[in-house]
C-alpha atoms as a PDB file:
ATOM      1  CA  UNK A   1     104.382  79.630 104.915  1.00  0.00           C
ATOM      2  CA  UNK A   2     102.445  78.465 101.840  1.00  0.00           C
ATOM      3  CA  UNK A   3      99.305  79.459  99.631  1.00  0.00           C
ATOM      4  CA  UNK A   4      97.271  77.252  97.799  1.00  0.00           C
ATOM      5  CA  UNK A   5      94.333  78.831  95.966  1.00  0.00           C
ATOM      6  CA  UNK A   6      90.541  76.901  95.983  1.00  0.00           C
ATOM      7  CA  UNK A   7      87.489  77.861  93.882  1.00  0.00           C
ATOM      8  CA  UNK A   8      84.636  77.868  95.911  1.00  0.00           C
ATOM      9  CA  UNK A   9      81.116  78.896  94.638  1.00  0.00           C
ATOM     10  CA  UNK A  10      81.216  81.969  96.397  1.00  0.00           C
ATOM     11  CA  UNK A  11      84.632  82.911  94.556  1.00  0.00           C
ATOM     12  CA  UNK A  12      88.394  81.975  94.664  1.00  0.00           C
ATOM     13  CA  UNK A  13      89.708  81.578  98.312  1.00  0.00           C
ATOM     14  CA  UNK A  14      93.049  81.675  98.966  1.00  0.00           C
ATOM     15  CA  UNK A  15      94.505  79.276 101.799  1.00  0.00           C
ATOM     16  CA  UNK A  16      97.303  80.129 103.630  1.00  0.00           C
ATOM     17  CA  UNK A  17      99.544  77.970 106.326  1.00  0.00           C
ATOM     18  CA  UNK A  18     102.614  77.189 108.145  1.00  0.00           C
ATOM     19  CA  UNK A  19     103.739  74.084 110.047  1.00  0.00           C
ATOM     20  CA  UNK A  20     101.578  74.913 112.833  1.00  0.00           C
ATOM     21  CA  UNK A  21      98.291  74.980 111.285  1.00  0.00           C
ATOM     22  CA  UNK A  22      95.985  76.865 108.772  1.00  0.00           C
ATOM     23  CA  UNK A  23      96.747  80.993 109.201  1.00  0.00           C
ATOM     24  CA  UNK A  24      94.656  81.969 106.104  1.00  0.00           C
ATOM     25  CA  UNK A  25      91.557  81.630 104.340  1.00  0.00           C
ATOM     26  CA  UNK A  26      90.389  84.702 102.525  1.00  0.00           C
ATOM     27  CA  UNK A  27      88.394  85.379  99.717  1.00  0.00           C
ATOM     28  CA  UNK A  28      89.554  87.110  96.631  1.00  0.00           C
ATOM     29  CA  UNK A  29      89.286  90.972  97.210  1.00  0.00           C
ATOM     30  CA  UNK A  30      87.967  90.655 100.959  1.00  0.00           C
ATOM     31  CA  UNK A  31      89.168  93.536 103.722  1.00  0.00           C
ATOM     32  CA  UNK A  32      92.240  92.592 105.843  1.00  0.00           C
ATOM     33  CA  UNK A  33      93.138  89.757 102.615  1.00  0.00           C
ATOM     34  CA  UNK A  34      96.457  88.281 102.963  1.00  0.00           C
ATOM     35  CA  UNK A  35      97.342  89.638 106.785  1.00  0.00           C
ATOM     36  CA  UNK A  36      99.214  86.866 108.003  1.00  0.00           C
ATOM     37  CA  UNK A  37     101.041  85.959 104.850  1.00  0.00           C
ATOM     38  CA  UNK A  38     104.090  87.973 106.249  1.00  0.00           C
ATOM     39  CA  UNK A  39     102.828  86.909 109.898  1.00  0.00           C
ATOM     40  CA  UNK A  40     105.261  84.970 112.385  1.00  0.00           C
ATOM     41  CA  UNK A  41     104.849  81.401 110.176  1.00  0.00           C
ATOM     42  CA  UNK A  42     107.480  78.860 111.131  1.00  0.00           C
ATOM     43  CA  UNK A  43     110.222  78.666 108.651  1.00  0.00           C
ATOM     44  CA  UNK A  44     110.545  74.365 108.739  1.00  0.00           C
ATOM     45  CA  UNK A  45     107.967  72.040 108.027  1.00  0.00           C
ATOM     46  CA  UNK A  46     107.116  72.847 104.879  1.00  0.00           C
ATOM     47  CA  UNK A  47     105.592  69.427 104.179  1.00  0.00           C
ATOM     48  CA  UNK A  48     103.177  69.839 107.542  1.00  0.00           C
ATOM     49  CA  UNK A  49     102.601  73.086 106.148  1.00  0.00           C
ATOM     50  CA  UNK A  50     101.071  71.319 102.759  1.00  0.00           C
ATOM     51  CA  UNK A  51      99.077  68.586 104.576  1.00  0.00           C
ATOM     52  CA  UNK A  52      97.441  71.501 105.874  1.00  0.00           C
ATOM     53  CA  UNK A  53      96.097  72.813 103.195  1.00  0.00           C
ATOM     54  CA  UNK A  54      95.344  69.350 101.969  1.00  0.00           C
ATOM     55  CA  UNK A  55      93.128  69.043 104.651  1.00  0.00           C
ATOM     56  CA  UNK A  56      91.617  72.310 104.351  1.00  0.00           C
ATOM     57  CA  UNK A  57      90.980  71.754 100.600  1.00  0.00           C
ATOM     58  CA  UNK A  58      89.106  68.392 102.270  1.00  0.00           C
ATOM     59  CA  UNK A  59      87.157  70.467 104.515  1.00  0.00           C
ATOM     60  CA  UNK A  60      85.786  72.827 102.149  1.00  0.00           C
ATOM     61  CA  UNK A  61      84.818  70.522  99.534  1.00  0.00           C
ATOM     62  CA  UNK A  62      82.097  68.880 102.269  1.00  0.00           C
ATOM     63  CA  UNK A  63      81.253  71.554 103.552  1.00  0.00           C
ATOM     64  CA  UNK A  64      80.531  73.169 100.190  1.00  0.00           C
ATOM     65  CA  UNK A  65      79.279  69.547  98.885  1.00  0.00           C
ATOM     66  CA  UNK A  66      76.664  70.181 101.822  1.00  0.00           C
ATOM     67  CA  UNK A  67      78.248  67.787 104.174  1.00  0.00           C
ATOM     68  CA  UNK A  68      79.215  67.871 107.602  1.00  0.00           C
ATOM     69  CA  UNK A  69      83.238  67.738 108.065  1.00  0.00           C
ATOM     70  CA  UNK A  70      84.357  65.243 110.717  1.00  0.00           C
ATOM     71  CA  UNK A  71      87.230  67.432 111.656  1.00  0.00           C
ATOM     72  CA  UNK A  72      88.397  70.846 111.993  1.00  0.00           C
ATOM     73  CA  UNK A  73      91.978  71.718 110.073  1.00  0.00           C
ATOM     74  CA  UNK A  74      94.413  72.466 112.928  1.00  0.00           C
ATOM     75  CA  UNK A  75      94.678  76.350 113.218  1.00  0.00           C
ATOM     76  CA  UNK A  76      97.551  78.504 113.825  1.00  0.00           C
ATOM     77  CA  UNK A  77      95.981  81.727 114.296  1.00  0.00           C
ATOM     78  CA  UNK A  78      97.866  85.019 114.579  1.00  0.00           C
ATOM     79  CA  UNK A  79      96.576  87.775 116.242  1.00  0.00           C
ATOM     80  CA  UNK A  80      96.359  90.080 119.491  1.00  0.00           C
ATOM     81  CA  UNK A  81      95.582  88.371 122.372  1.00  0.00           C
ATOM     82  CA  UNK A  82      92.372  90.238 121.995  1.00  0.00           C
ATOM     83  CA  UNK A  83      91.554  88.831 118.702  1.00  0.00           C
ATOM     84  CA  UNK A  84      92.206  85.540 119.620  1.00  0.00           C
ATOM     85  CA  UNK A  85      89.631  85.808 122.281  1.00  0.00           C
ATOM     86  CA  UNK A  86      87.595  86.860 120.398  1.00  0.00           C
ATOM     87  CA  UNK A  87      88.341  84.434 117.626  1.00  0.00           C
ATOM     88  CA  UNK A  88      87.758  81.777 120.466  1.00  0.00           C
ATOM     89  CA  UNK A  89      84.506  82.559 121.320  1.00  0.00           C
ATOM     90  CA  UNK A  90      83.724  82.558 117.894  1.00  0.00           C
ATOM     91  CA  UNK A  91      84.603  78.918 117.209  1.00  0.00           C
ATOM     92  CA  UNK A  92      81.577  78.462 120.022  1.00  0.00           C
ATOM     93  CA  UNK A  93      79.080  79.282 118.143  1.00  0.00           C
ATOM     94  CA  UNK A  94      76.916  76.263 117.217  1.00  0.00           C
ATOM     95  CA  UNK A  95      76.448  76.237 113.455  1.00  0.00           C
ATOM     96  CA  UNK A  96      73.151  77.359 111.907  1.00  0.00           C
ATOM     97  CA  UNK A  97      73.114  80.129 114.621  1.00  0.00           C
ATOM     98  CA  UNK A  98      74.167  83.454 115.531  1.00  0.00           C
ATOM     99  CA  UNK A  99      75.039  86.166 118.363  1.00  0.00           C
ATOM    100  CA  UNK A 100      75.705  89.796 118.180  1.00  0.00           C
ATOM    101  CA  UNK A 101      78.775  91.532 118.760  1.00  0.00           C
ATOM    102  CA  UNK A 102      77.243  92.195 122.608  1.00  0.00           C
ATOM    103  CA  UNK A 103      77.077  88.759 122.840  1.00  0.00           C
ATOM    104  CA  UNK A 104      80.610  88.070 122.372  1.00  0.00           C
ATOM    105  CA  UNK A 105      81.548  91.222 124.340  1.00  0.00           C
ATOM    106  CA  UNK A 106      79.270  89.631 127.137  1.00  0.00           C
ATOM    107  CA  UNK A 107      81.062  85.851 126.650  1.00  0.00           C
ATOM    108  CA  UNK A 108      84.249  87.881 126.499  1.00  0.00           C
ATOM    109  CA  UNK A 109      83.735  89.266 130.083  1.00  0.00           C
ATOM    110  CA  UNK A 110      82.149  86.232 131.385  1.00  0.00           C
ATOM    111  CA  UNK A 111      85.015  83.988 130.501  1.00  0.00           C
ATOM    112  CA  UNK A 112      87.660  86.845 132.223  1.00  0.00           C
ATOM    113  CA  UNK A 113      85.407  87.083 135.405  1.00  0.00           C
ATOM    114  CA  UNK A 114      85.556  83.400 135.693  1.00  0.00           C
ATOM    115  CA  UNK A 115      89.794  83.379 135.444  1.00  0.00           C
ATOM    116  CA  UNK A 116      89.597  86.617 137.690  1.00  0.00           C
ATOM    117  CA  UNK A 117      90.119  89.277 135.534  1.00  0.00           C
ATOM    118  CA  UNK A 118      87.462  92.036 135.502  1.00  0.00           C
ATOM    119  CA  UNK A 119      88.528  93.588 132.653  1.00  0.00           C
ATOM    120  CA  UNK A 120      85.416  94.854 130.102  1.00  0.00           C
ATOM    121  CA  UNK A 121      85.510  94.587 126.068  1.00  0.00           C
ATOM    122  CA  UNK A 122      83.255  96.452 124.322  1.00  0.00           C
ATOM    123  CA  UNK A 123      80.698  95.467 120.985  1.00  0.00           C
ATOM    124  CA  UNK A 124      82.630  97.894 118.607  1.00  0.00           C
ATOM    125  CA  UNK A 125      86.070  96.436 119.859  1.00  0.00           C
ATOM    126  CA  UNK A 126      84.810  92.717 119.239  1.00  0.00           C
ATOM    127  CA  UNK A 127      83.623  94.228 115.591  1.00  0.00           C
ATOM    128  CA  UNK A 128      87.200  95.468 115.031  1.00  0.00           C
ATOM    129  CA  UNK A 129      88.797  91.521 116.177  1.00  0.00           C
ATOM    130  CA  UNK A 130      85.282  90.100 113.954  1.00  0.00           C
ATOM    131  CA  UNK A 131      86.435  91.687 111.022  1.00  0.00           C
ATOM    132  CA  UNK A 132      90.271  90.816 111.002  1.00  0.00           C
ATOM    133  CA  UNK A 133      89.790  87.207 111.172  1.00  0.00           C
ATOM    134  CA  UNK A 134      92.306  85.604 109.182  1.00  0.00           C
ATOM    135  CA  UNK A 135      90.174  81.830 108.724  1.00  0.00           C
ATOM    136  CA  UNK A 136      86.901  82.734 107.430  1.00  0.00           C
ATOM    137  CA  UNK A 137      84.557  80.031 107.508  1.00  0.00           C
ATOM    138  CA  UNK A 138      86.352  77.861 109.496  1.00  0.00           C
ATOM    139  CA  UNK A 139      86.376  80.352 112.692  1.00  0.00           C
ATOM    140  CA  UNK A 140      82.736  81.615 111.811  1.00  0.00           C
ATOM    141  CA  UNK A 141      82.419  85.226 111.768  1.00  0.00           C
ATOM    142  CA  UNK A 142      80.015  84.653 109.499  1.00  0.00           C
ATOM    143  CA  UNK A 143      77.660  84.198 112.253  1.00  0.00           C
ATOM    144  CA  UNK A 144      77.884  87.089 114.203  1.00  0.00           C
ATOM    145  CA  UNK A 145      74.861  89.811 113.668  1.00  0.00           C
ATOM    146  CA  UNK A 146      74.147  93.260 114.520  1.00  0.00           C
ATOM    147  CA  UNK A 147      72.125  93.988 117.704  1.00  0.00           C
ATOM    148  CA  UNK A 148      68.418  94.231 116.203  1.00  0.00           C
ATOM    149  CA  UNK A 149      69.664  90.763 113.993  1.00  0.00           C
ATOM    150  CA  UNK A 150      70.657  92.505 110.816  1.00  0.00           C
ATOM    151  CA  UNK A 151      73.648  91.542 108.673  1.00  0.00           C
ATOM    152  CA  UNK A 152      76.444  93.791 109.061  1.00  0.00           C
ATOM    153  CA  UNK A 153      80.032  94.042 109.131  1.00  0.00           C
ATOM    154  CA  UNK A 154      81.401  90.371 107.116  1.00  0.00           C
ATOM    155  CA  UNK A 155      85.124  91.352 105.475  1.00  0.00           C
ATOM    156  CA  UNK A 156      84.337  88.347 102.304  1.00  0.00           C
ATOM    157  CA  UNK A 157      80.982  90.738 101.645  1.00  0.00           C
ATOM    158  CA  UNK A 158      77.101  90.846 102.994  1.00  0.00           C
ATOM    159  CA  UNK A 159      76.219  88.422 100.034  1.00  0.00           C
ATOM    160  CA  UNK A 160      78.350  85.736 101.118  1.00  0.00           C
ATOM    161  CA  UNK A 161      77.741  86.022 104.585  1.00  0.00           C
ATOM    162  CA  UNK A 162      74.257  85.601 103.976  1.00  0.00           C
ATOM    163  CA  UNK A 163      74.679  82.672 101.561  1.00  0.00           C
ATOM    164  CA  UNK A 164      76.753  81.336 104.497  1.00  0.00           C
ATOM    165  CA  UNK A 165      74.073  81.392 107.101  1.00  0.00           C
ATOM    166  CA  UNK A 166      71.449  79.978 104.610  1.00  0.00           C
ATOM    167  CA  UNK A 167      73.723  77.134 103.836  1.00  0.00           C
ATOM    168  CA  UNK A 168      73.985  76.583 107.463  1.00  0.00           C
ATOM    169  CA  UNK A 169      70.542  76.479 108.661  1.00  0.00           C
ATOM    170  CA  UNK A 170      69.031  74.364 105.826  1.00  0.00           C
ATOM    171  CA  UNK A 171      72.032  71.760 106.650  1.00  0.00           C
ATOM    172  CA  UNK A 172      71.042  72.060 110.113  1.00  0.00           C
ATOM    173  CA  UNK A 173      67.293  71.524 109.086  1.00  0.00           C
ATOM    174  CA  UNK A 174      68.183  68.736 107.408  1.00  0.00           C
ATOM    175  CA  UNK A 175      67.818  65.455 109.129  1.00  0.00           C
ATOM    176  CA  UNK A 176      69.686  66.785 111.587  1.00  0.00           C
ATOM    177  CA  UNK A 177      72.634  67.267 109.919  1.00  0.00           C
ATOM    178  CA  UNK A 178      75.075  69.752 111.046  1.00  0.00           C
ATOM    179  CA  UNK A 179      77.810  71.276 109.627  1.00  0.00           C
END
């Protein structure tokens, strides 16, 4: 696994990947920072590893140039199998928009109903998987919202999470540009 650090103008974010994909992107000083960095990263590849973060680095400067990027980084994402449902349903989420953490409980249940498995999830469970997202930004948790709409719960801070969502919906509103 390897770092590289990028200065964004909501702070320094550190990046984070193995051979398989991108398994971190954290702001400086948020909740759950580094997690993965002693995850299960593959040992070889080092050089996939760094085109990685090459692209990542790519990636962020558009999107932070106001741009829409043509690509999402490949993602290695490590997790419960809960979180990564939860991570998956977040990826859903159509830029410039957002759902609550019922939402994604509801999607959550849908999507197991439909493959036959009536197991429930609950909003404060899907908060817990929210909040331990390794790849913020990139899998949006950013865009999830407490139940009466109000910004709550983002692990890189309420002031980027809001600076996130305005960025969003002005690109949206903008000749119908999308991020």
């Amino acid at each position: 696994m390897i770092t590289k650090s990028y200065r964004s103008p909501l702070g320094m974010i550190t990046l984070a990947a193995d051979a398989r994909g991108l398994t971190g992107l954290w702001f400086e000083g948020q909740a759950h920072y580094g997690a993965t960095l002693d995850g299960e990263g593959v040992p070889n590849g080092l050089g996939s590893a760094s085109a990685v973060l090459d692209y990542t680095w790519a990636w962020l400067d558009t999107f932070f140039a106001g741009r829409a990027p043509a690509y999402t980084p490949p993602l290695h994402l490590i997790g419960t199998p809960f979180q990564l449902e939860v991570w998956g349903v977040l990826q859903g989420v159509p830029r410039g928009s957002t759902v609550t953490y019922s939402w994604v409980a509801d999607e959550i249940c849908r999507r197991r109903l439909a493959a036959g498995d009536e197991r429930s999830t609950s909003p404060r469970a899907v908060g817990g998987a929210v909040g331990r997202n390794p790849v913020s930004i990139i899998v949006p948790c950013h865009r999830v919202v407490g139940a009466n709409g109000a910004l709550t719960g983002y692990a890189g801070g309420l002031d980027r999470k809001k600076w996130l969502l305005d960025v969003e919906k002005r690109f949206c509103n903008d000749a119908g540009a999308r991020l």
